[in-house]
N, C-alpha and C. Protein backbone atom coordinates (compact mmCIF):
# COMPACT_ATOMS: atom_id res chain seq x y z
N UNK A 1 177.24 164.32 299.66
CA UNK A 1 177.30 164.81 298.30
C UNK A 1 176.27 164.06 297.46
N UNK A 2 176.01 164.97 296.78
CA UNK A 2 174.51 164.13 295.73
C UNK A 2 175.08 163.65 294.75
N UNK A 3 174.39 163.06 293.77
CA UNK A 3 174.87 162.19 292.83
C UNK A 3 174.90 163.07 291.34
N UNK A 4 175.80 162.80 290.13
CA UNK A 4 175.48 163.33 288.85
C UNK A 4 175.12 161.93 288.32
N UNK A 5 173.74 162.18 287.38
CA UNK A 5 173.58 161.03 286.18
C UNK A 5 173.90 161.61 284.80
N UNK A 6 173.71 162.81 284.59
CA UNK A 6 173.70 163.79 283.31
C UNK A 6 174.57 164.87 283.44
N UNK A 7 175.32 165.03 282.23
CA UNK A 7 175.51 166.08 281.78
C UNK A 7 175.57 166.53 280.57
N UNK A 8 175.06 167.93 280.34
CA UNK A 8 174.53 168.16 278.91
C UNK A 8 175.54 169.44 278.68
N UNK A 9 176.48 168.87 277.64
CA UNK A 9 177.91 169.60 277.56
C UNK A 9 177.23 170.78 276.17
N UNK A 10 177.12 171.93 276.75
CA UNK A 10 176.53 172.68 275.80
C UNK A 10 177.15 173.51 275.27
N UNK A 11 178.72 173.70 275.72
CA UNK A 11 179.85 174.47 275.18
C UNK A 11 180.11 175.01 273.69
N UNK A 12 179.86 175.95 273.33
CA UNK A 12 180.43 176.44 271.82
C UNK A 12 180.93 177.93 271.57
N UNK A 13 181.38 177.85 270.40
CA UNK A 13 182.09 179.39 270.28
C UNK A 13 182.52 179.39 268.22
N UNK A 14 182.34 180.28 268.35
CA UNK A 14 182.16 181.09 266.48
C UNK A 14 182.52 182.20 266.47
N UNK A 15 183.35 182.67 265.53
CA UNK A 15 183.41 183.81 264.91
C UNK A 15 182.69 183.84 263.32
N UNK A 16 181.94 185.00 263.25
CA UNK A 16 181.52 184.73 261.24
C UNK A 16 182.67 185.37 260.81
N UNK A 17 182.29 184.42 259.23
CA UNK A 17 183.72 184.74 258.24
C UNK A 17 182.93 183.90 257.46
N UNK A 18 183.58 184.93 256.20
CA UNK A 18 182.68 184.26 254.81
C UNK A 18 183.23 183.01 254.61
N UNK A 19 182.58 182.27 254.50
CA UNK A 19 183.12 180.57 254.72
C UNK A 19 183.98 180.19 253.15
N UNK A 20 183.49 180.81 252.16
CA UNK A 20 183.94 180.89 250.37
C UNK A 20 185.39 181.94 250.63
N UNK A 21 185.80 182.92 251.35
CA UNK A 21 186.89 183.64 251.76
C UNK A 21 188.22 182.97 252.53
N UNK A 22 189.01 182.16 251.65
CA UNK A 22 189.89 181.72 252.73
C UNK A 22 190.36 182.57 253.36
N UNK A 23 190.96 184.29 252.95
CA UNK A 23 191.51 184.94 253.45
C UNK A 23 190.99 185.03 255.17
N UNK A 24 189.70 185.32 255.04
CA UNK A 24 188.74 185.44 256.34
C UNK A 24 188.89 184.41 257.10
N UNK A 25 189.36 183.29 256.93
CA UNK A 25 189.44 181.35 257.39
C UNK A 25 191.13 180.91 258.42
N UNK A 26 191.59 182.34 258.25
CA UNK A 26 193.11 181.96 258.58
C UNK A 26 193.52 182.69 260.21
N UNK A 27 192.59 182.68 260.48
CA UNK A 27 192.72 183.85 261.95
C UNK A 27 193.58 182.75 263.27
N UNK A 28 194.74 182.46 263.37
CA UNK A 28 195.08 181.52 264.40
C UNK A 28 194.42 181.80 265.47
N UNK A 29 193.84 183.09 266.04
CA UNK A 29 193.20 182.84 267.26
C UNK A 29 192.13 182.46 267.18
N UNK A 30 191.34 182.78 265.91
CA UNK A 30 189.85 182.52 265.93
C UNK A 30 190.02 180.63 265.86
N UNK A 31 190.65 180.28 264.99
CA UNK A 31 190.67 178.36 265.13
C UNK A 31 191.37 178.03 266.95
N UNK A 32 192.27 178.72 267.26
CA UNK A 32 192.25 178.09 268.41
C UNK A 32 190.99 178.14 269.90
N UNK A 33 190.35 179.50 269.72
CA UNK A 33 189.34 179.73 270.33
C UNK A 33 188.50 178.83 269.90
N UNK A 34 187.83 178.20 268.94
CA UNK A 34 187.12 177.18 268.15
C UNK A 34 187.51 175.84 268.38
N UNK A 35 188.61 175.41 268.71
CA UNK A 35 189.03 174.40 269.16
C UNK A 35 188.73 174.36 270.47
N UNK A 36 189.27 174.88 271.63
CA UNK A 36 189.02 174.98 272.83
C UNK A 36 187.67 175.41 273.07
N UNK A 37 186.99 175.78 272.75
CA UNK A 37 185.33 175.72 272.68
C UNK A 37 184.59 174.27 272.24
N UNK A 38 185.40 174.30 271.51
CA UNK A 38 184.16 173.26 270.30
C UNK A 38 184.55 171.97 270.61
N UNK A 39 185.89 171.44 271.09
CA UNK A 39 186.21 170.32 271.32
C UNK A 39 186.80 169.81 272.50
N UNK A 40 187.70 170.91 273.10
CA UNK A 40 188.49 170.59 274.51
C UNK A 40 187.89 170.69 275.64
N UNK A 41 186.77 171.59 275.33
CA UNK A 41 185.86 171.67 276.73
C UNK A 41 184.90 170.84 277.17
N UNK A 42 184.86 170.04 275.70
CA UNK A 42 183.68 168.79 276.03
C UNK A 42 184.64 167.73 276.95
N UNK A 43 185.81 167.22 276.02
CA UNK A 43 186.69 166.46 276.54
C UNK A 43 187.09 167.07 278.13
N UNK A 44 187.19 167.72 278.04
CA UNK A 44 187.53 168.31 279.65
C UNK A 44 186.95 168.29 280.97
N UNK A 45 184.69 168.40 280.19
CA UNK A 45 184.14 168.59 281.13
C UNK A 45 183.78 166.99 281.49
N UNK A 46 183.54 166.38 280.38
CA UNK A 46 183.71 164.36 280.57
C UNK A 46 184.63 164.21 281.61
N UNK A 47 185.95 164.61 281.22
CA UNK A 47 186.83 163.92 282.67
C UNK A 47 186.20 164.57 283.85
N UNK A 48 186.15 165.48 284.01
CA UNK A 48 185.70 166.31 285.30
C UNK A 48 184.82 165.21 285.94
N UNK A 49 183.91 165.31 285.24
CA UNK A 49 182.58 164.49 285.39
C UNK A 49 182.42 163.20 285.53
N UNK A 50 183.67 162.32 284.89
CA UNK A 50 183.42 160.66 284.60
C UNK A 50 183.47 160.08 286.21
N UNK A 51 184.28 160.30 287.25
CA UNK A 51 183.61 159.13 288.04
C UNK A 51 182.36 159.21 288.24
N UNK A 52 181.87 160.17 288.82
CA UNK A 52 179.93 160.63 289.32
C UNK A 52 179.71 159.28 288.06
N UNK A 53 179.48 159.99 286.83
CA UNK A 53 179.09 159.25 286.27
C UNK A 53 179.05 157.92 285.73
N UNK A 54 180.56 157.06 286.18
CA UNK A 54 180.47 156.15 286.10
C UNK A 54 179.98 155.02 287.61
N UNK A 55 180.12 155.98 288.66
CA UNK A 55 178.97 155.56 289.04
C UNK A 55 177.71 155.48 289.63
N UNK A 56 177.14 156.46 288.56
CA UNK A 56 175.60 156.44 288.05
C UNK A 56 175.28 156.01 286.71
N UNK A 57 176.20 155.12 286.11
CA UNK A 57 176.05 154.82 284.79
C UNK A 57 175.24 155.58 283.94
N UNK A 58 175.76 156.88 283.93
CA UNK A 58 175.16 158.42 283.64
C UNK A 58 175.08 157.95 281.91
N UNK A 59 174.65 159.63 281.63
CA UNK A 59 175.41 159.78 280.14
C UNK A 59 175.33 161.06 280.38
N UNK A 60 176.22 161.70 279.20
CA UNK A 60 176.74 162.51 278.68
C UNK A 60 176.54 163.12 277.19
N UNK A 61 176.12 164.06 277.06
CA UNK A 61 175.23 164.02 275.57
C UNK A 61 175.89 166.04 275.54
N UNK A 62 176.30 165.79 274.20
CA UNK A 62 177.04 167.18 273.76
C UNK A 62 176.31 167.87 272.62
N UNK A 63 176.33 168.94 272.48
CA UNK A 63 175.70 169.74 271.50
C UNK A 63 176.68 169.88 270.57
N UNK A 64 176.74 169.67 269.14
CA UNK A 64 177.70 170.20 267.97
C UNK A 64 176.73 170.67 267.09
N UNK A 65 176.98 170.54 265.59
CA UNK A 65 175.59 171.37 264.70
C UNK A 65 176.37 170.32 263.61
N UNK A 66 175.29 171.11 263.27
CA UNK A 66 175.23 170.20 261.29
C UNK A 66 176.01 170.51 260.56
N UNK A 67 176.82 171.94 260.73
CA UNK A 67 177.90 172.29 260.20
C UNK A 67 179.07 170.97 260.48
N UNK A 68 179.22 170.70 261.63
CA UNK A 68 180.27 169.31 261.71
C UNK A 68 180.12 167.89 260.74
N UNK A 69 178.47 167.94 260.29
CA UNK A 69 178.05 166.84 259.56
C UNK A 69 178.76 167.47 257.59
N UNK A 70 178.26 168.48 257.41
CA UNK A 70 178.39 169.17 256.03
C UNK A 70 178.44 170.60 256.58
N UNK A 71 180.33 170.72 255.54
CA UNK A 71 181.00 172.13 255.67
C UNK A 71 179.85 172.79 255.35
N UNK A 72 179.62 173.77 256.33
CA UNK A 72 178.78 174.95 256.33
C UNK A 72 179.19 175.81 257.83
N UNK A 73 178.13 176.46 257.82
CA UNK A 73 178.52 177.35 258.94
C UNK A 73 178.61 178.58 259.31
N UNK A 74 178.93 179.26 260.15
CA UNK A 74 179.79 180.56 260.22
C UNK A 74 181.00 181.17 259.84
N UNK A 75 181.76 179.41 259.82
CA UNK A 75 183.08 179.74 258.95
C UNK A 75 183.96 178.54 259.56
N UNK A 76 185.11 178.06 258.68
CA UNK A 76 185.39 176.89 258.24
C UNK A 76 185.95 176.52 259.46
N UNK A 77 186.52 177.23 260.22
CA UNK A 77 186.75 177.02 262.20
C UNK A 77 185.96 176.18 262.85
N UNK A 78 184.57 176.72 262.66
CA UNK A 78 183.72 176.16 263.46
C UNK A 78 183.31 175.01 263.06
N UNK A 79 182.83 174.76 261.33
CA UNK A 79 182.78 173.96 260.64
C UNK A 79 183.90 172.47 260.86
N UNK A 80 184.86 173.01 261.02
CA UNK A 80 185.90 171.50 261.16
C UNK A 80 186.42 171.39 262.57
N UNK A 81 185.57 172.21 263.68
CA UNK A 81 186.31 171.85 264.73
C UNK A 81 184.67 171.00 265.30
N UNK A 82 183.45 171.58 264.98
CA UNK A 82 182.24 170.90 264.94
C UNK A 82 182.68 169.09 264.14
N UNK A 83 182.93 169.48 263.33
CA UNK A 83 183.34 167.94 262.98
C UNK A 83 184.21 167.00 264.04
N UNK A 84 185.30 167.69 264.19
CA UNK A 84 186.32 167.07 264.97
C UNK A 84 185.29 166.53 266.68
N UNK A 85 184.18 168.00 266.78
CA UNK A 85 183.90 167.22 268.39
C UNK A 85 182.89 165.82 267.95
N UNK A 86 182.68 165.65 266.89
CA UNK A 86 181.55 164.56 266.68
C UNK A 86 182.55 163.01 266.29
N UNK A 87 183.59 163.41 266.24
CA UNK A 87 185.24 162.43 266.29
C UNK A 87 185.34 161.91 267.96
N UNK A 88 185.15 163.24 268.60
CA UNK A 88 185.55 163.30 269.55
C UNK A 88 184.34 162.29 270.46
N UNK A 89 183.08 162.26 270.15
CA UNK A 89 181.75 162.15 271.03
C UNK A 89 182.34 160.62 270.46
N UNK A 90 182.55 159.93 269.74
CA UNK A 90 182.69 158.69 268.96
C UNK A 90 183.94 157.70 270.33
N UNK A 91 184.89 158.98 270.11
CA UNK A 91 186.39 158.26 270.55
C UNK A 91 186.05 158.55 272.37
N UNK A 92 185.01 159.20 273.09
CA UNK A 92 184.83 159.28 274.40
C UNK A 92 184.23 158.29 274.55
N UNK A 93 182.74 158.07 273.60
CA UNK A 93 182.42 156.99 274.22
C UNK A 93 183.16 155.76 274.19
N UNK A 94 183.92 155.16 272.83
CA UNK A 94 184.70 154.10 273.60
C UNK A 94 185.88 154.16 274.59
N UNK A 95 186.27 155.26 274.84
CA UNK A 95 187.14 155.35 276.34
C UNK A 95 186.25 155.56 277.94
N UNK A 96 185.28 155.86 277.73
CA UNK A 96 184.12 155.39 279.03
C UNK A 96 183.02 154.31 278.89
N UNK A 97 183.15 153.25 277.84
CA UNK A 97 181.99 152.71 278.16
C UNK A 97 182.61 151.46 278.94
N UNK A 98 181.89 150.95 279.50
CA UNK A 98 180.54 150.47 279.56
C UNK A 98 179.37 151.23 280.18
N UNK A 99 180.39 152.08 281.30
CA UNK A 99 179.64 152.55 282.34
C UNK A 99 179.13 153.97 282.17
N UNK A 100 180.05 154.40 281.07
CA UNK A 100 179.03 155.81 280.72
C UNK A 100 178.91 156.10 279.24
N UNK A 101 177.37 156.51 278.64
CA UNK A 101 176.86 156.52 277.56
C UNK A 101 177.14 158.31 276.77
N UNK A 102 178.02 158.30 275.45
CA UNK A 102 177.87 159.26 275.36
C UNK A 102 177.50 159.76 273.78
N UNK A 103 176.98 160.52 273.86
CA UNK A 103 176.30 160.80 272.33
C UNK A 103 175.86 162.70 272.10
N UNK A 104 176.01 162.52 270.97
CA UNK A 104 175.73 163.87 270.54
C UNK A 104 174.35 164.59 269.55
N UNK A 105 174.03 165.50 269.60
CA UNK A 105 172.93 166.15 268.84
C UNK A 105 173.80 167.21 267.77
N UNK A 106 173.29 167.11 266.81
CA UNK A 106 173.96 168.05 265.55
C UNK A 106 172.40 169.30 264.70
N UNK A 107 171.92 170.48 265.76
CA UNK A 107 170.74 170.94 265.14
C UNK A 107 171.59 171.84 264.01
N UNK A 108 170.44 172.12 263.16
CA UNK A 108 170.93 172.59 261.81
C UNK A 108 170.18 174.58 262.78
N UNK A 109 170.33 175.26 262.26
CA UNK A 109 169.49 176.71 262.36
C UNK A 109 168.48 176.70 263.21
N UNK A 110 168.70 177.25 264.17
CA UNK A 110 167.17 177.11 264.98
C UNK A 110 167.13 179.02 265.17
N UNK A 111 165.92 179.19 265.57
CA UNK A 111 165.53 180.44 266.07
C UNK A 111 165.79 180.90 267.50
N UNK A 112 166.54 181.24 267.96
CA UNK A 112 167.21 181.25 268.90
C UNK A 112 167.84 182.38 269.07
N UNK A 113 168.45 183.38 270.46
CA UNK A 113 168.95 184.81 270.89
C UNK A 113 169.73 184.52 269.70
N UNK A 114 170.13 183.51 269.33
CA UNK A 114 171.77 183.65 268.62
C UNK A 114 171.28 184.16 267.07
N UNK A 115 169.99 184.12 266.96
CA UNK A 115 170.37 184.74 265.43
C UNK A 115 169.47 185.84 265.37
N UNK A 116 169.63 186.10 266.29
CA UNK A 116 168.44 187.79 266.72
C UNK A 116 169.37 188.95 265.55
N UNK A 117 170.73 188.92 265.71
CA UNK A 117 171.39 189.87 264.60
C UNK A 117 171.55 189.73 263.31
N UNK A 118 171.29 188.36 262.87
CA UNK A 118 171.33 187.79 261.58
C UNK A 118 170.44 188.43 260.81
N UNK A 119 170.44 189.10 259.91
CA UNK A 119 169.35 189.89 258.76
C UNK A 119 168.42 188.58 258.26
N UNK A 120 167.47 189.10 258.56
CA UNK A 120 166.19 187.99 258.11
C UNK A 120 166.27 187.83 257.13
N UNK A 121 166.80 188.43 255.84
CA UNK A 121 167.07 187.91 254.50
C UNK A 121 168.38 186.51 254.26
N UNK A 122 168.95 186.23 255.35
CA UNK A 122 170.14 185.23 255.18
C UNK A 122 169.07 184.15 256.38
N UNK A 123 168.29 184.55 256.77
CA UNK A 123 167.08 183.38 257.74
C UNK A 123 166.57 182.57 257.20
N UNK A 124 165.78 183.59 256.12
CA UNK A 124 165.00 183.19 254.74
C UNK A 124 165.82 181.97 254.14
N UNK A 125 167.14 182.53 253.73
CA UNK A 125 168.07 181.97 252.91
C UNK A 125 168.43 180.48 253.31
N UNK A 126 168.48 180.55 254.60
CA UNK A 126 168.85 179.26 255.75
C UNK A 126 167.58 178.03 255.54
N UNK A 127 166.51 178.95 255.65
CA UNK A 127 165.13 178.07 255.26
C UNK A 127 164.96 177.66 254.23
N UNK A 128 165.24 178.10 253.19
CA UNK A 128 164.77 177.74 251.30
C UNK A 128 166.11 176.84 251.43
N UNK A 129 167.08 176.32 252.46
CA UNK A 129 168.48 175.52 251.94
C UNK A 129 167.76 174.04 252.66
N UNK A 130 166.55 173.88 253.48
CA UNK A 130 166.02 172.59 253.96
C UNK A 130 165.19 172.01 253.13
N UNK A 131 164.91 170.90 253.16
CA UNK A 131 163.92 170.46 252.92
C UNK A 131 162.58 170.73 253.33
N UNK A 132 162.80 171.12 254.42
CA UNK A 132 161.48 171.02 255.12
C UNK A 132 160.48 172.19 255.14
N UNK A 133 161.84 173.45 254.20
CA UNK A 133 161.67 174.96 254.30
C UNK A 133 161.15 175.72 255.49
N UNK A 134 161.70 175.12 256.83
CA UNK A 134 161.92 175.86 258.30
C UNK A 134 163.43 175.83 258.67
N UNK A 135 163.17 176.17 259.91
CA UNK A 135 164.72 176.15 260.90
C UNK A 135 164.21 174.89 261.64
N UNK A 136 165.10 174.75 262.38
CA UNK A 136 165.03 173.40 263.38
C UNK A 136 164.34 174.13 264.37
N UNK A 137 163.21 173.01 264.96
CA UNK A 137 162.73 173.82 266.29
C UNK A 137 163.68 173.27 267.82
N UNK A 138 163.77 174.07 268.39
CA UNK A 138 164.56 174.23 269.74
C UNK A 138 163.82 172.94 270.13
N UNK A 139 162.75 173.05 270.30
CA UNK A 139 161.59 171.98 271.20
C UNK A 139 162.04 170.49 270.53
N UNK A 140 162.21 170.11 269.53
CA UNK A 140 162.73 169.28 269.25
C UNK A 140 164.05 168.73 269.40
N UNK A 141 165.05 169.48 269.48
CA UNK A 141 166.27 169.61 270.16
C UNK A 141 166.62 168.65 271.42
N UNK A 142 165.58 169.50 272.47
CA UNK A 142 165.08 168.61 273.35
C UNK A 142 165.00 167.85 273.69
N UNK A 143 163.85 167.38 272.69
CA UNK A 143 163.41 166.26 272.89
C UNK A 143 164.12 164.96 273.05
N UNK A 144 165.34 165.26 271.34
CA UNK A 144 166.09 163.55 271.47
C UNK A 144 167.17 163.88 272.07
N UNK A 145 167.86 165.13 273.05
CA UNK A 145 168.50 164.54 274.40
C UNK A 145 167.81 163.84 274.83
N UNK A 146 166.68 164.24 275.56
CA UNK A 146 165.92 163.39 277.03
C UNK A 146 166.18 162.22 276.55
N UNK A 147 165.60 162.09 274.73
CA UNK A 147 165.96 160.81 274.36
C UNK A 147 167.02 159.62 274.39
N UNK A 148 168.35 160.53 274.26
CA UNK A 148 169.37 160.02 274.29
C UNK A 148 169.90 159.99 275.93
N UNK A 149 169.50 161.02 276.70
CA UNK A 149 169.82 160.46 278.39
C UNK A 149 168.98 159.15 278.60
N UNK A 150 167.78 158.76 278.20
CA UNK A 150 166.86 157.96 278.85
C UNK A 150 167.16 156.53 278.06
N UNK A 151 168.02 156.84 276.87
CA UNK A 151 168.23 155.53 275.68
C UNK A 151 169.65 154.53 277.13
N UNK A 152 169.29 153.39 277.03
CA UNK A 152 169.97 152.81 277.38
C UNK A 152 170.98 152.12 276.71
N UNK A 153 170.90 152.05 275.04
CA UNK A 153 171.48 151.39 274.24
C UNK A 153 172.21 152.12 273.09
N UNK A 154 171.77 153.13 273.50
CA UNK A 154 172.71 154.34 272.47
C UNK A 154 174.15 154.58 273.35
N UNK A 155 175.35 154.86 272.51
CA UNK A 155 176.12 155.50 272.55
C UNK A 155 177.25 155.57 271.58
N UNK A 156 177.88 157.06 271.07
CA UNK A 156 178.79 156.82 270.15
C UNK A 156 178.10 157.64 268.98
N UNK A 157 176.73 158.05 269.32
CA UNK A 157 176.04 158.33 267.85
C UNK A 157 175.51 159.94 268.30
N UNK A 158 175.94 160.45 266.58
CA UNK A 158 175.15 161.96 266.37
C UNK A 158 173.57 161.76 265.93
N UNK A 159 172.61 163.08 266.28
CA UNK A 159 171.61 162.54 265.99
C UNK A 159 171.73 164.02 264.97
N UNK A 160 171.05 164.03 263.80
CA UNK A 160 171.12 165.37 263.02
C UNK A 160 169.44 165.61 262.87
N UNK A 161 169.34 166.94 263.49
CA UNK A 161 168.00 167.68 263.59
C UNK A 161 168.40 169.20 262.80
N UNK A 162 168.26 168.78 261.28
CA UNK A 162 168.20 169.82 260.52
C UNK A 162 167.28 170.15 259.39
N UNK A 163 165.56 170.01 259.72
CA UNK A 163 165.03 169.95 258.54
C UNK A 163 165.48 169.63 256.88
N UNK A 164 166.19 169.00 257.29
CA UNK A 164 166.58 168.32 256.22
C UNK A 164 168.10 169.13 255.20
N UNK A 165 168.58 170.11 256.07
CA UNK A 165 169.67 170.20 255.37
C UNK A 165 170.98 169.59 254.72
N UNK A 166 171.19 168.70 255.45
CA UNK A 166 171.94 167.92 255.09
C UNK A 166 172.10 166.39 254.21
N UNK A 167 170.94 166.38 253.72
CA UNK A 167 170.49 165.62 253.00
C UNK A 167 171.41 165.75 251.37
């Protein structure tokens, strides 16, 4: 059997709902689907994964968004269960360290299949809300995993790649 050093827990799930609409915010299946997406599957796929990785003194690096950093989003589900997995990336790594490193990425809007249906007028809208007046590029995304697999001294920490939305 070969060895795991990485895994890149890329698990998520959304429904839209006007995020200002509580009425739209109350769907018990849509928060439990959002939970078990957004938070249980990370936790789930870590255990799966932790001996390999503890010993390959791996890491483990999860995708959440910027919505978990500042309520925003698709809708307040995703928004506070995104929060909760960046609770979660915090409270894994101190239940696996020493031997395994785990950390998270939080991108703000990127261009991506996922917003191929989104009306380019709410794209626009997404862009004039950064600083930087873009979306996040994917390629950068990237980048500070590799970063964070190859960091030997990181763990426990979100990194936020949102042209500056959350500022």
């Amino acid at each position: 059997m070969g060895k795991l050093d990485i895994v890149i827990s890329n698990a998520g799930w959304t429904k839209f709902a006007d995020f200002y609409d509580l009425n739209q915010n109350v769907d018990e299946a849509v928060w439990g689907h959002c939970f078990s997406a957004n938070v249980k599957s990370h936790l789930f796929l870590l255990h799966a994964a932790r001996e390999h990785l503890q010993t390959a003194k791996g890491a483990f690096v999860m995708t959440s968004s910027v919505a978990g950093v500042k309520p925003s989003g698709s809708s307040i589900a995703y928004s506070v269960t995104k929060a909760a997995q960046l609770h979660l990336c915090k409270s894994l790594a101190m239940a696996v360290a020493p031997s395994i490193r785990v950390n998270a990425v939080s991108p703000g809007f990127m261009e991506t299949n996922w917003i191929a249906e989104i009306p380019k007028t709410k794209v626009d809208e997404a862009k004039e809300k950064t600083l930087l007046k873009t979306l996040t590029d994917v390629e950068d995304v990237a980048e500070q995993v590799v970063l964070l697999v190859k960091s030997t001294s990181t763990t426990g920490a979100n990194f936020v790649l949102d042209s500056g939305f959350s500022v």
